[in-house]
PDB file of N, CA and C in Angstrom:
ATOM      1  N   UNK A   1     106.102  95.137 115.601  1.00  0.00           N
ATOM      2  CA  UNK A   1     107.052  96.082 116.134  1.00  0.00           C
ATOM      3  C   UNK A   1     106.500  97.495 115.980  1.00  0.00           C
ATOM      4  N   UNK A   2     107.017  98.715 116.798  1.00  0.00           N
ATOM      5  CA  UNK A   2     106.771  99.947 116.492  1.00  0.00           C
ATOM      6  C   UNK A   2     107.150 100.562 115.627  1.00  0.00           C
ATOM      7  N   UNK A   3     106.722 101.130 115.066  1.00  0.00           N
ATOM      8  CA  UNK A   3     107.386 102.230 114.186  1.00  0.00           C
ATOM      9  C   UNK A   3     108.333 103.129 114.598  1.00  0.00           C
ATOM     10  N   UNK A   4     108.599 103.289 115.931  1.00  0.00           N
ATOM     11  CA  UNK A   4     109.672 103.732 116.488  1.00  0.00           C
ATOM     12  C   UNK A   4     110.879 103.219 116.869  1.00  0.00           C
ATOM     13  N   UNK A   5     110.573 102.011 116.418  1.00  0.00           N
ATOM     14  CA  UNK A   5     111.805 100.898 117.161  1.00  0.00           C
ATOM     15  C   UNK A   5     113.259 100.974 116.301  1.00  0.00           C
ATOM     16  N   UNK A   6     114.080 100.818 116.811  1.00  0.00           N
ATOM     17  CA  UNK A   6     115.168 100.896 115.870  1.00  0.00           C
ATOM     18  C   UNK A   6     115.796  99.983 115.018  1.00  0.00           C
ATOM     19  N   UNK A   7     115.314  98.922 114.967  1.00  0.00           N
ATOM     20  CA  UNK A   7     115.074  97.634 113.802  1.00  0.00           C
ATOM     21  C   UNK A   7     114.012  97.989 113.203  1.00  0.00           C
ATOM     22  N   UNK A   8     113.074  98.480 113.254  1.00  0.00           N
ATOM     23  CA  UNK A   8     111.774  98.773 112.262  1.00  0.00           C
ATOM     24  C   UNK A   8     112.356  99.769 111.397  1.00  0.00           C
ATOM     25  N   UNK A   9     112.225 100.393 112.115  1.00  0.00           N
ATOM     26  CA  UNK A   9     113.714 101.848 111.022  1.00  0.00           C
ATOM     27  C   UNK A   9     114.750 101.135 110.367  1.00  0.00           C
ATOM     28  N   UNK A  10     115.812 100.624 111.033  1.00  0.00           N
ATOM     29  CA  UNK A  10     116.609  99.887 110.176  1.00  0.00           C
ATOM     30  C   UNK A  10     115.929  99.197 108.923  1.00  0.00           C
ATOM     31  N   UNK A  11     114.964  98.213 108.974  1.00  0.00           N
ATOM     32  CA  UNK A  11     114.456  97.360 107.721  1.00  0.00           C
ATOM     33  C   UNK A  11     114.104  98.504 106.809  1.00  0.00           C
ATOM     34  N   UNK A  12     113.073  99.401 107.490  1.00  0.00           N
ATOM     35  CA  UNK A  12     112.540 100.206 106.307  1.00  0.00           C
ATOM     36  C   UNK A  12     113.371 100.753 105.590  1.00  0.00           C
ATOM     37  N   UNK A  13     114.461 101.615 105.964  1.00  0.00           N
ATOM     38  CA  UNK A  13     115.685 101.967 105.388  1.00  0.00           C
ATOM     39  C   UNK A  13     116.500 101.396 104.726  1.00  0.00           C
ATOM     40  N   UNK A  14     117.006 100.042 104.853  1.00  0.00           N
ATOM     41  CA  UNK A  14     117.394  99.366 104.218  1.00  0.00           C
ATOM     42  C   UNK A  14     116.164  99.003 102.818  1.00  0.00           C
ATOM     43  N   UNK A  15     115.088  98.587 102.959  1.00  0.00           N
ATOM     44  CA  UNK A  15     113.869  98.088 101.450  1.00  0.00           C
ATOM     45  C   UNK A  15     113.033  99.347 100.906  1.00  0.00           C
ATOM     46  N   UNK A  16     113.023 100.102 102.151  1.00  0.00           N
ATOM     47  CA  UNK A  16     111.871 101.492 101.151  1.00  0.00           C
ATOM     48  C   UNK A  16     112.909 102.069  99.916  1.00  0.00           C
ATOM     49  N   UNK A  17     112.409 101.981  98.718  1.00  0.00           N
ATOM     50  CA  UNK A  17     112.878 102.664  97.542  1.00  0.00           C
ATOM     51  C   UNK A  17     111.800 103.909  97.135  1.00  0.00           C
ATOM     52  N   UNK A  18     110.759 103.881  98.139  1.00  0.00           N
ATOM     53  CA  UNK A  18     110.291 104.979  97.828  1.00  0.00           C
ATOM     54  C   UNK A  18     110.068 106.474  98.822  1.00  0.00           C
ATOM     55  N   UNK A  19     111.177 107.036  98.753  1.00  0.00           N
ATOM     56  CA  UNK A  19     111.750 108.088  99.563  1.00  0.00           C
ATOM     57  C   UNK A  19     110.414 109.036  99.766  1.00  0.00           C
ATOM     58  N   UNK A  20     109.527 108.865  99.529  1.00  0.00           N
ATOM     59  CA  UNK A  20     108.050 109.906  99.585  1.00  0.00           C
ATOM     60  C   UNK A  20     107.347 109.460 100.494  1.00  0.00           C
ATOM     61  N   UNK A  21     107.857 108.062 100.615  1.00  0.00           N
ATOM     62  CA  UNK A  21     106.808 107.255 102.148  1.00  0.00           C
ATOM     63  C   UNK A  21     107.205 107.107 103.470  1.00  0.00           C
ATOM     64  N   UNK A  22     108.271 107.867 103.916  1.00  0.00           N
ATOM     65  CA  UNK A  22     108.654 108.260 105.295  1.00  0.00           C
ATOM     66  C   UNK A  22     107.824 107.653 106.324  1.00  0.00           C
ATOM     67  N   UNK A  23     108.652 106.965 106.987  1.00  0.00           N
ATOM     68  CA  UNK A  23     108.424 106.107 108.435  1.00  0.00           C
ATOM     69  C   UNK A  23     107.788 107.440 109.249  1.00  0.00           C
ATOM     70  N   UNK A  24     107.470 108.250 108.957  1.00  0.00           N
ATOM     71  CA  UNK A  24     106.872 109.523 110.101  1.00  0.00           C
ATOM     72  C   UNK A  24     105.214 109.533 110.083  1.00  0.00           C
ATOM     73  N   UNK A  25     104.424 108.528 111.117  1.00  0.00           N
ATOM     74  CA  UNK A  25     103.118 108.901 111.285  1.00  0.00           C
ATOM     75  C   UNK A  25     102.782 110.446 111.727  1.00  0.00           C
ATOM     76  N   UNK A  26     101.362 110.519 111.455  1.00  0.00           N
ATOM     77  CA  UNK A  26     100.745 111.703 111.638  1.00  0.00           C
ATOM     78  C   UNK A  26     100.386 112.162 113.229  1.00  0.00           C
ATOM     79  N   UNK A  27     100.472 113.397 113.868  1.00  0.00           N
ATOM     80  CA  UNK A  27     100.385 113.379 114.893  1.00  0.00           C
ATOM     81  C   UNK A  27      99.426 112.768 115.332  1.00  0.00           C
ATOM     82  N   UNK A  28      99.061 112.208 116.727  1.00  0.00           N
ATOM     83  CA  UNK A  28      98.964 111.163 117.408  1.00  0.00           C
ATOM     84  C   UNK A  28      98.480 110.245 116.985  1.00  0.00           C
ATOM     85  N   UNK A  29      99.526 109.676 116.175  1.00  0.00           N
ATOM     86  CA  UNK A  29      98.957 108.144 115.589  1.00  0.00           C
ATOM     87  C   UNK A  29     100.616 107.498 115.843  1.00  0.00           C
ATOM     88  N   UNK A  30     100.694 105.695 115.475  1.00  0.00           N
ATOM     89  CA  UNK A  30     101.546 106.067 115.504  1.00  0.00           C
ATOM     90  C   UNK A  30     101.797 104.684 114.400  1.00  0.00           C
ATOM     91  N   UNK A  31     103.040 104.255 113.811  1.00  0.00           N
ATOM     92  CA  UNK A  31     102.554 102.708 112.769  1.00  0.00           C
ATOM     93  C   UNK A  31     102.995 101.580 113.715  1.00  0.00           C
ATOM     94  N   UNK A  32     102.388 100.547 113.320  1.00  0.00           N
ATOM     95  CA  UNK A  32     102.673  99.521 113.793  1.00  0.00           C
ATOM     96  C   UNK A  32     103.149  98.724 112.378  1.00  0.00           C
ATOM     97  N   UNK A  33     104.477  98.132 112.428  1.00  0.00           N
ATOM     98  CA  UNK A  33     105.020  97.133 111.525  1.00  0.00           C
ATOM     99  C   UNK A  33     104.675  95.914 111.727  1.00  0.00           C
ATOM    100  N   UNK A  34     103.834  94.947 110.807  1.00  0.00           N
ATOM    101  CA  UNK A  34     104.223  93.778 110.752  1.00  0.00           C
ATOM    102  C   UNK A  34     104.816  92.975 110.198  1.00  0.00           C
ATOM    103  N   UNK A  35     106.165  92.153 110.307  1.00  0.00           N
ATOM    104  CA  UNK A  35     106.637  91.521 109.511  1.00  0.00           C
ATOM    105  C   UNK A  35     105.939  90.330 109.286  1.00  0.00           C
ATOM    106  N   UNK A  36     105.410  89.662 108.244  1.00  0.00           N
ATOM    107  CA  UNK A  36     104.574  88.595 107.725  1.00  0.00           C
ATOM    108  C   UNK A  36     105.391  87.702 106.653  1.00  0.00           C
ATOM    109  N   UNK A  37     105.807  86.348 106.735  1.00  0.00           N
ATOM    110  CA  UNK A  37     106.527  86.058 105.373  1.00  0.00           C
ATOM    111  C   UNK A  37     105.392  84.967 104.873  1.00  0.00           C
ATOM    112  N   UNK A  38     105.141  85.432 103.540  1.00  0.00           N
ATOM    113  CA  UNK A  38     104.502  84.727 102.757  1.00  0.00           C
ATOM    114  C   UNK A  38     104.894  83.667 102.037  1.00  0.00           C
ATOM    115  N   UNK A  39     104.189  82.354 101.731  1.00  0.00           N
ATOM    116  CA  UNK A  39     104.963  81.166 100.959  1.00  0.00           C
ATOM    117  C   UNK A  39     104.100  80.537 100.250  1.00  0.00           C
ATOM    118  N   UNK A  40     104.226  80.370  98.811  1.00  0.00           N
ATOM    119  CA  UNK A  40     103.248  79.903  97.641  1.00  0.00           C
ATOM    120  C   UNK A  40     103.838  78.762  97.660  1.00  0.00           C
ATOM    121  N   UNK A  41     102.681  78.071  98.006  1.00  0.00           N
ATOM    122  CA  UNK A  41     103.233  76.514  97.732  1.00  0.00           C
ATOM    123  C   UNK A  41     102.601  75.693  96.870  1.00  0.00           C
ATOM    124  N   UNK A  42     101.667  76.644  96.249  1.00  0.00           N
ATOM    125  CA  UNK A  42     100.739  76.107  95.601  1.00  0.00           C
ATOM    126  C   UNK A  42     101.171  75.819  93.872  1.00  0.00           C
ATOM    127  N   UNK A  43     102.432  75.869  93.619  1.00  0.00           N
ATOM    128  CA  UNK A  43     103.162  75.268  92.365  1.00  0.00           C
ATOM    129  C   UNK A  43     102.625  76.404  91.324  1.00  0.00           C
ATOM    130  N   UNK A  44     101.892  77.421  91.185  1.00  0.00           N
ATOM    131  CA  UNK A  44     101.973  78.689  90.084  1.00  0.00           C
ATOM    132  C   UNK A  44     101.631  79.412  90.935  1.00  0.00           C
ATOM    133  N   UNK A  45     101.926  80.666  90.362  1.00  0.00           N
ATOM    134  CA  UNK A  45     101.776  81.893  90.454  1.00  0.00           C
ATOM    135  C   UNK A  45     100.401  82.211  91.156  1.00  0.00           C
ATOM    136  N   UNK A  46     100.013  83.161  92.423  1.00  0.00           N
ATOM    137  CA  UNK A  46      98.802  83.493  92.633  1.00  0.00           C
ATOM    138  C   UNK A  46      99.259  84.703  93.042  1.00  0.00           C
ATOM    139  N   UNK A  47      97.902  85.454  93.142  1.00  0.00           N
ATOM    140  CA  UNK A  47      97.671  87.061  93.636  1.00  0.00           C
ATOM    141  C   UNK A  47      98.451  87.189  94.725  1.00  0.00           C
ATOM    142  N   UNK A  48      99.111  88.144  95.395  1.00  0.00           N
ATOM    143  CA  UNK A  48      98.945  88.708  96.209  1.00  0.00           C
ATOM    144  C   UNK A  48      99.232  90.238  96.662  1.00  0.00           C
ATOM    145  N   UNK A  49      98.298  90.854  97.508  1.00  0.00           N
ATOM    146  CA  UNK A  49      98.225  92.314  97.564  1.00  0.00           C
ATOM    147  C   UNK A  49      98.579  92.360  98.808  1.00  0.00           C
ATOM    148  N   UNK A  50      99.077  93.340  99.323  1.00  0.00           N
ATOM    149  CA  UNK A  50      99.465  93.489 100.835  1.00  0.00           C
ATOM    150  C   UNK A  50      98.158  93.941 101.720  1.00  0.00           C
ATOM    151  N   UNK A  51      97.896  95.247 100.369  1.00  0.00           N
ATOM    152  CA  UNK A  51      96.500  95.528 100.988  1.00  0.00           C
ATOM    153  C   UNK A  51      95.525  94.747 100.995  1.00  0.00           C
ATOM    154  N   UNK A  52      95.387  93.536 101.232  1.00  0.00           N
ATOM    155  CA  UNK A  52      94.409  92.636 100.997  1.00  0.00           C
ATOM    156  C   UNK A  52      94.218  92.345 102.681  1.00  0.00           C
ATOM    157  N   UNK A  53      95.167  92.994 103.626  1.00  0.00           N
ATOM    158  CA  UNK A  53      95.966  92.825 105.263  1.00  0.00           C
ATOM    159  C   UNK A  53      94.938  93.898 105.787  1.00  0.00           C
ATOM    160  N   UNK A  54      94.480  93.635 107.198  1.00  0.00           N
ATOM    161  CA  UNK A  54      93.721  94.287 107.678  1.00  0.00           C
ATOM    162  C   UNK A  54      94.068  94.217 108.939  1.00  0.00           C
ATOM    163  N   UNK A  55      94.574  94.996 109.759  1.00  0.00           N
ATOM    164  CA  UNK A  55      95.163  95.369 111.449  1.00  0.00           C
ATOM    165  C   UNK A  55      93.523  95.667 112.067  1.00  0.00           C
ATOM    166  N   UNK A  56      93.203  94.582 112.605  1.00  0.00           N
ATOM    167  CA  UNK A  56      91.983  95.081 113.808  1.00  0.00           C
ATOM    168  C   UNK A  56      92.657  95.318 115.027  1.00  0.00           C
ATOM    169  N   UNK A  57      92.047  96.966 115.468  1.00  0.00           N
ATOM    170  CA  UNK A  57      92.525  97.449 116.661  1.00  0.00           C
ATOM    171  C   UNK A  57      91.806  96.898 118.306  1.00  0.00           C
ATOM    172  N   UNK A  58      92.543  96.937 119.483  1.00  0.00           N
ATOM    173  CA  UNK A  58      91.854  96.716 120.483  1.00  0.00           C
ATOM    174  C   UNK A  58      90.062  97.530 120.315  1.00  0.00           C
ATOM    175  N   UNK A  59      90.322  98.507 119.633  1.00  0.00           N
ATOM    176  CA  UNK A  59      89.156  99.437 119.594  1.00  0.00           C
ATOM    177  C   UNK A  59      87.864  98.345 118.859  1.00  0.00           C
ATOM    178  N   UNK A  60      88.746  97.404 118.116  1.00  0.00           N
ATOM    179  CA  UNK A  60      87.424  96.690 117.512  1.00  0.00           C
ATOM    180  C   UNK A  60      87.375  97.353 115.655  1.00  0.00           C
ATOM    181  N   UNK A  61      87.715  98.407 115.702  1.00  0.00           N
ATOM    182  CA  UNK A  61      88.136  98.732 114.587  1.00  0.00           C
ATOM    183  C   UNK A  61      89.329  98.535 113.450  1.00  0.00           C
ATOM    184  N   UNK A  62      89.004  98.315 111.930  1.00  0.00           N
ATOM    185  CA  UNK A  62      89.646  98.026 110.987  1.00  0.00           C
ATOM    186  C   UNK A  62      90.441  98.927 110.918  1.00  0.00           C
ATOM    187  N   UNK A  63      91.813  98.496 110.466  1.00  0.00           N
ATOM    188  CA  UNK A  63      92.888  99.422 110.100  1.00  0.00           C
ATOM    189  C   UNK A  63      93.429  98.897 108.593  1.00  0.00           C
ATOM    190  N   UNK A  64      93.981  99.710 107.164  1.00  0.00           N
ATOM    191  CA  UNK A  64      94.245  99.357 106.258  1.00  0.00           C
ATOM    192  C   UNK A  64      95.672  99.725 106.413  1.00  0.00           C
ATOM    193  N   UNK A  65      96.100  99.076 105.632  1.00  0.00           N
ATOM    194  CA  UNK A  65      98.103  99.162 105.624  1.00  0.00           C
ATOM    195  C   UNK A  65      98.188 100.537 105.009  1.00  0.00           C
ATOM    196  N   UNK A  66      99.210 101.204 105.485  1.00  0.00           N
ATOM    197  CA  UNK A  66      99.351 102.617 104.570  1.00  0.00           C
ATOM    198  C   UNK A  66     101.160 101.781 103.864  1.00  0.00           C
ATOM    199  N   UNK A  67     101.332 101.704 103.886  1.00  0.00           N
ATOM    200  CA  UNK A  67     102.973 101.286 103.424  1.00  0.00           C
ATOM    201  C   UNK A  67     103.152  99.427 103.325  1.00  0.00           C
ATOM    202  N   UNK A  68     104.313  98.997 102.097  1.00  0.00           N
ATOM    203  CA  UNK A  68     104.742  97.915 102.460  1.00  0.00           C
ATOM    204  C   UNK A  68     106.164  97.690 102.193  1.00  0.00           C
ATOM    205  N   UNK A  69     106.998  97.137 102.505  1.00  0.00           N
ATOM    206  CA  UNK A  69     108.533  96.917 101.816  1.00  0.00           C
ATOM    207  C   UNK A  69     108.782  95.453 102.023  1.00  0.00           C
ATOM    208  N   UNK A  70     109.727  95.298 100.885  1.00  0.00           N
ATOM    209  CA  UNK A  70     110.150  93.819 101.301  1.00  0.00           C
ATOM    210  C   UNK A  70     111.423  93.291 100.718  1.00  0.00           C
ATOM    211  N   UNK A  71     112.050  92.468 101.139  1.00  0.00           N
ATOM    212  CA  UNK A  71     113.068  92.241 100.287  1.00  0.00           C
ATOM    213  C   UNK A  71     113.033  91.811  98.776  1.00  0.00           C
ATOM    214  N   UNK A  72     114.103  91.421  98.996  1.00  0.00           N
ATOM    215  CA  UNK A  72     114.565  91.800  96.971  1.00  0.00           C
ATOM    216  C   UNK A  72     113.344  91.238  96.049  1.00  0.00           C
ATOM    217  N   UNK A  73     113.191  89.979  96.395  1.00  0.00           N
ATOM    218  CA  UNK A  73     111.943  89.041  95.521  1.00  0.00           C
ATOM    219  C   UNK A  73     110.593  89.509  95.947  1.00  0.00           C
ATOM    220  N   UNK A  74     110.436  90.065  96.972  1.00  0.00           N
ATOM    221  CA  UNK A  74     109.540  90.419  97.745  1.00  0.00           C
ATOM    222  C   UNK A  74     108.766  92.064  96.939  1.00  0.00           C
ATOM    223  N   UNK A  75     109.771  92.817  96.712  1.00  0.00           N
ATOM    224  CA  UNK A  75     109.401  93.986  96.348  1.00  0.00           C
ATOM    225  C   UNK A  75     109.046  93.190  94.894  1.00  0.00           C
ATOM    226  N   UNK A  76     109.773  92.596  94.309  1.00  0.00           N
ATOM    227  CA  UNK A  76     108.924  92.538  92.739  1.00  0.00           C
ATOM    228  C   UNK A  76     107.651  91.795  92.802  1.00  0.00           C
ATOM    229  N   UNK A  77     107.103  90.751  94.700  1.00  0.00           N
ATOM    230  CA  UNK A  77     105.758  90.495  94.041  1.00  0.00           C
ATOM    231  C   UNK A  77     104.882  91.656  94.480  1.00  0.00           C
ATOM    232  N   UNK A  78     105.466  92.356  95.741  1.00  0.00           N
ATOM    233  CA  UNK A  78     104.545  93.767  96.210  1.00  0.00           C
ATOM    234  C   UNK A  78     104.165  94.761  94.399  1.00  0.00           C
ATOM    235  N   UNK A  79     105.139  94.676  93.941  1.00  0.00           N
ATOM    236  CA  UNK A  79     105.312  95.520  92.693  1.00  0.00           C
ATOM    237  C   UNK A  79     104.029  95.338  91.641  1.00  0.00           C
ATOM    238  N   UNK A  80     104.128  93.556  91.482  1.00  0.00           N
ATOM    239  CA  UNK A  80     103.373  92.904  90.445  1.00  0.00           C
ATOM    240  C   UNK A  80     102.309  92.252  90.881  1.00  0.00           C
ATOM    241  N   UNK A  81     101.608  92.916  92.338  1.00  0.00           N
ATOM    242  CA  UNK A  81     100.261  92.161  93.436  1.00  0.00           C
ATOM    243  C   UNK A  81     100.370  90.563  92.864  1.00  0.00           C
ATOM    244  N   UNK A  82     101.758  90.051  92.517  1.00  0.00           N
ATOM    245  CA  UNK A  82     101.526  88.307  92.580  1.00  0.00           C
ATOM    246  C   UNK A  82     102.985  87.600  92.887  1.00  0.00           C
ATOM    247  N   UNK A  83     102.800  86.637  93.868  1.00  0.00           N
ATOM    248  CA  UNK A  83     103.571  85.295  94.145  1.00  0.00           C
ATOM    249  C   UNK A  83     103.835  84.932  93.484  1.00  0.00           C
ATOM    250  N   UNK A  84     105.080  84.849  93.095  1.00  0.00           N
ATOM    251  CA  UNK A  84     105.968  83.368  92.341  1.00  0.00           C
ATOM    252  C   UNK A  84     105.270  82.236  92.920  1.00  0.00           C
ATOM    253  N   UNK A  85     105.277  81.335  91.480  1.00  0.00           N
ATOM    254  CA  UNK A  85     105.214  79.990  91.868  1.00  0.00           C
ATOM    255  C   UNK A  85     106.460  79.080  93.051  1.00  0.00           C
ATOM    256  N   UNK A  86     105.890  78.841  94.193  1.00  0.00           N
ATOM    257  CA  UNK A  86     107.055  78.167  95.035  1.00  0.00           C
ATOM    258  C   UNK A  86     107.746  79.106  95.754  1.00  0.00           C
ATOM    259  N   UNK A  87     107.795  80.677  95.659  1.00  0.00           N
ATOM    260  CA  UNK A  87     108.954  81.598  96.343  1.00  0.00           C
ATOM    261  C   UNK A  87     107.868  81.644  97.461  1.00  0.00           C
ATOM    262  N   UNK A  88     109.046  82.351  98.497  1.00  0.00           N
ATOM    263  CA  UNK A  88     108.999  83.119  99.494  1.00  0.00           C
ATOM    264  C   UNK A  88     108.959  84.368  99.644  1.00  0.00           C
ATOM    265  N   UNK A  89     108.399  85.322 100.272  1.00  0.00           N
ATOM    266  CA  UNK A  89     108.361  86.885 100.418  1.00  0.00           C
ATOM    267  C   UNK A  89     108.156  87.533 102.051  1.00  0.00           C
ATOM    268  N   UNK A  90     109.096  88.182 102.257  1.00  0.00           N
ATOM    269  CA  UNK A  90     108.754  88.302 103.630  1.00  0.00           C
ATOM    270  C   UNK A  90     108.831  90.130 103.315  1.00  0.00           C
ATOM    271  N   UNK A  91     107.605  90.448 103.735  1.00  0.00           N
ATOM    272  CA  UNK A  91     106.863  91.610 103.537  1.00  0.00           C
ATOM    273  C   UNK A  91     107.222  92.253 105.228  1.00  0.00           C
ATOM    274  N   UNK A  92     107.318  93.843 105.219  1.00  0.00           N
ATOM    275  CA  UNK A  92     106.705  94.897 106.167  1.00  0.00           C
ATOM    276  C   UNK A  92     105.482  95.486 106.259  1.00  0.00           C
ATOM    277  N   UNK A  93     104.776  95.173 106.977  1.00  0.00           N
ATOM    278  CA  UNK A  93     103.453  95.870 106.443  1.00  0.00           C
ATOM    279  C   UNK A  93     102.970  97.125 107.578  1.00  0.00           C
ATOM    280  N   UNK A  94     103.371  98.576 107.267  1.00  0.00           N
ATOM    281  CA  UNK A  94     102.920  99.566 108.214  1.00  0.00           C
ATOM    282  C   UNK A  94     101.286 100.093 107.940  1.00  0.00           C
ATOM    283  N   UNK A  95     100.893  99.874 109.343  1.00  0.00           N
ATOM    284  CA  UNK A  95      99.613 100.193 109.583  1.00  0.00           C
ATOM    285  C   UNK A  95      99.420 101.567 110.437  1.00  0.00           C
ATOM    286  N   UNK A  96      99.041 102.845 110.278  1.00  0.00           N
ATOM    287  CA  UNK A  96      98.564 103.679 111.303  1.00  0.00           C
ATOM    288  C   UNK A  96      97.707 103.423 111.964  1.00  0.00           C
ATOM    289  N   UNK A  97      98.145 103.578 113.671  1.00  0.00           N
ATOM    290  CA  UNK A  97      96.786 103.253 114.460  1.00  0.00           C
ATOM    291  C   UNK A  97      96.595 104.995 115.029  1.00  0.00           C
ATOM    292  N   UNK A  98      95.672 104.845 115.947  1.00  0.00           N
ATOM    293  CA  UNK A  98      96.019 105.610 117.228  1.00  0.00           C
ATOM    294  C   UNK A  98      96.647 105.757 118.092  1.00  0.00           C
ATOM    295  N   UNK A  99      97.399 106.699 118.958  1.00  0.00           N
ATOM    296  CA  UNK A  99      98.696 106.299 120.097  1.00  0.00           C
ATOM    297  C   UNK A  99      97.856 105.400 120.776  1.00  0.00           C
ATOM    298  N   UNK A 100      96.699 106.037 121.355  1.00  0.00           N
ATOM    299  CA  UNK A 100      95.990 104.634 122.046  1.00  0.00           C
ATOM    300  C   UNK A 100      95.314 103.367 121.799  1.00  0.00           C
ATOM    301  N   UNK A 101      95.686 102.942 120.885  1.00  0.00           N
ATOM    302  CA  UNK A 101      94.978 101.957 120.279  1.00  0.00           C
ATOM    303  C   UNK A 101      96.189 100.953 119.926  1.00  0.00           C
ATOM    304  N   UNK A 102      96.251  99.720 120.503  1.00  0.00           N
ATOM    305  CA  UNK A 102      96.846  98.208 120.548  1.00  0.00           C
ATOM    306  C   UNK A 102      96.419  97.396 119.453  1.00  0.00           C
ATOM    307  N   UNK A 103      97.356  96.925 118.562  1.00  0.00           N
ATOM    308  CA  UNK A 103      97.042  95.915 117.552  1.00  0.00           C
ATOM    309  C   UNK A 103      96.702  94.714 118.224  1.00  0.00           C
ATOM    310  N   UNK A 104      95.503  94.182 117.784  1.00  0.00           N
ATOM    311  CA  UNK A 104      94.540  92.719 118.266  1.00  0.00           C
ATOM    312  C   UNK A 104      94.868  91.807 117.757  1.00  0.00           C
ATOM    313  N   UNK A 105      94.527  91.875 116.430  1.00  0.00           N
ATOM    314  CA  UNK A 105      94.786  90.807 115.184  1.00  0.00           C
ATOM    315  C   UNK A 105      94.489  91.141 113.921  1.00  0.00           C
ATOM    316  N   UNK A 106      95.349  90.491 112.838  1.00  0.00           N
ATOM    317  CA  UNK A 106      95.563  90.621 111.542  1.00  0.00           C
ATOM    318  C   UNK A 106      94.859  89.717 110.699  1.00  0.00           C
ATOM    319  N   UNK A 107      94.335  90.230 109.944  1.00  0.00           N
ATOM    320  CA  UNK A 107      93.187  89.446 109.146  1.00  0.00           C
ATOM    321  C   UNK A 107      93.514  89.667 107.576  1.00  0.00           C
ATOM    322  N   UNK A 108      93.659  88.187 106.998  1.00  0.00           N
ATOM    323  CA  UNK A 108      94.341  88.429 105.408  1.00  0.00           C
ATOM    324  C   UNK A 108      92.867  88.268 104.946  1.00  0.00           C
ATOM    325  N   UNK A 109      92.474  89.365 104.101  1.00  0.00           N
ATOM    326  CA  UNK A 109      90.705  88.813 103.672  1.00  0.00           C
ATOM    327  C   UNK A 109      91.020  88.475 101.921  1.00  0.00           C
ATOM    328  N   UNK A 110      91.975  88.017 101.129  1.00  0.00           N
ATOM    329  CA  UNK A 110      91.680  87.254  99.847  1.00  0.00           C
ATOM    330  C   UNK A 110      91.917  86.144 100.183  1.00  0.00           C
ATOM    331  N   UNK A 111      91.983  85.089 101.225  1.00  0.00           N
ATOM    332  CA  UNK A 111      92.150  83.624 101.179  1.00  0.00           C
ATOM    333  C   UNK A 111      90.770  82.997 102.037  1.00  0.00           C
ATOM    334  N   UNK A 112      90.247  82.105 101.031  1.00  0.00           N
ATOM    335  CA  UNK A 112      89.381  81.075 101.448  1.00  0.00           C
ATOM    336  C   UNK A 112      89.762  80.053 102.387  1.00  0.00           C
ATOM    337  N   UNK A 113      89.160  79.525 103.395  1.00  0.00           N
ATOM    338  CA  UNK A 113      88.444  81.146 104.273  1.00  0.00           C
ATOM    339  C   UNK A 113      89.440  81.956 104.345  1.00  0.00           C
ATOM    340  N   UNK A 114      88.989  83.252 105.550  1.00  0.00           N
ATOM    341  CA  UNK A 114      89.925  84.188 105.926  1.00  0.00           C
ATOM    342  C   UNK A 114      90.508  83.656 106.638  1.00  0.00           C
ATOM    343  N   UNK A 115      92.404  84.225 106.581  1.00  0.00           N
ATOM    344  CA  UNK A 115      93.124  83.719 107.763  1.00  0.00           C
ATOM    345  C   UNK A 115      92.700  85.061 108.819  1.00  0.00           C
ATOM    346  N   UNK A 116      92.719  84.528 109.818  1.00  0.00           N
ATOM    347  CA  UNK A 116      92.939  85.440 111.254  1.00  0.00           C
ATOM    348  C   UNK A 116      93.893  85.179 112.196  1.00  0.00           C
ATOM    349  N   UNK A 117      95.080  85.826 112.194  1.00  0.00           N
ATOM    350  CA  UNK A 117      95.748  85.656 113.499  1.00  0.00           C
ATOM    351  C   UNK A 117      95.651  86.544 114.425  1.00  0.00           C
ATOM    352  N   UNK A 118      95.056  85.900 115.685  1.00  0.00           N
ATOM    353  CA  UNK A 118      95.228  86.677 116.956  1.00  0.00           C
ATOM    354  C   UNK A 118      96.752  87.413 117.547  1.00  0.00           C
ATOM    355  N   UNK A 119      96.531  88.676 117.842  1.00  0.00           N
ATOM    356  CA  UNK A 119      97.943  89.122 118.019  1.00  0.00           C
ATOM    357  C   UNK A 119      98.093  89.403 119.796  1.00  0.00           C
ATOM    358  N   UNK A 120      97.362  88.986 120.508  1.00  0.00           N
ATOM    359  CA  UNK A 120      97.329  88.838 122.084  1.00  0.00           C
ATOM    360  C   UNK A 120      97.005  88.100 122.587  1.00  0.00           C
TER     361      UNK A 120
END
């Protein structure tokens, strides 16, 4: 979703607790939200970092997350970079692109292998 959209605003507003990270990209850029829900199924506890998320642009170029929010269980594993054993987390993850520049695909680089999802 855009960062302009008015459900992207809504979520962030509703989970950002940190009032210093304003949904307002820098002139001509603009964020792209992804909602991603994560699921440990792997019976303990493992890592996870948001920034571990990488937005490749149509440009071919890497983009790093500047922001993440998530709901309730969600913010304490964003908090503690780790998954509950067995929970769920469904994360926001804002990326700055360029106005001209189209999100391609999202690439998680701590899982063996890398996941890649194509986003077109």
């Amino acid at each position: 979703m855009n960062g302009t959209d008015t459900d992207a605003r809504r979520v962030w507003e509703t989970y950002d607790t940190d009032r210093y990270a304003p949904l307002n990209p820098m002139p001509g850029s603009k964020y792209v939200i992804l909602n991603v829900s994560v699921v440990d199924a792997n019976g303990s506890s493992v890592p996870f970092r948001y920034t571990d998320s990488v937005l490749v642009g149509n440009d071919g170029r890497a983009y790093y997350p500047n922001y993440a929010v998530g709901n309730t269980s969600c913010t304490a594993s964003i908090t503690a970079d780790q998954l509950n054993a067995d929970s769920t987390c469904d994360v926001y993850i804002a990326f700055s692109l360029p106005d001209n520049v189209a999100p391609a695909k999202i690439v998680y680089t701590a899982s063996n292998p890398t996941i890649v999802v194509n986003l077109v």
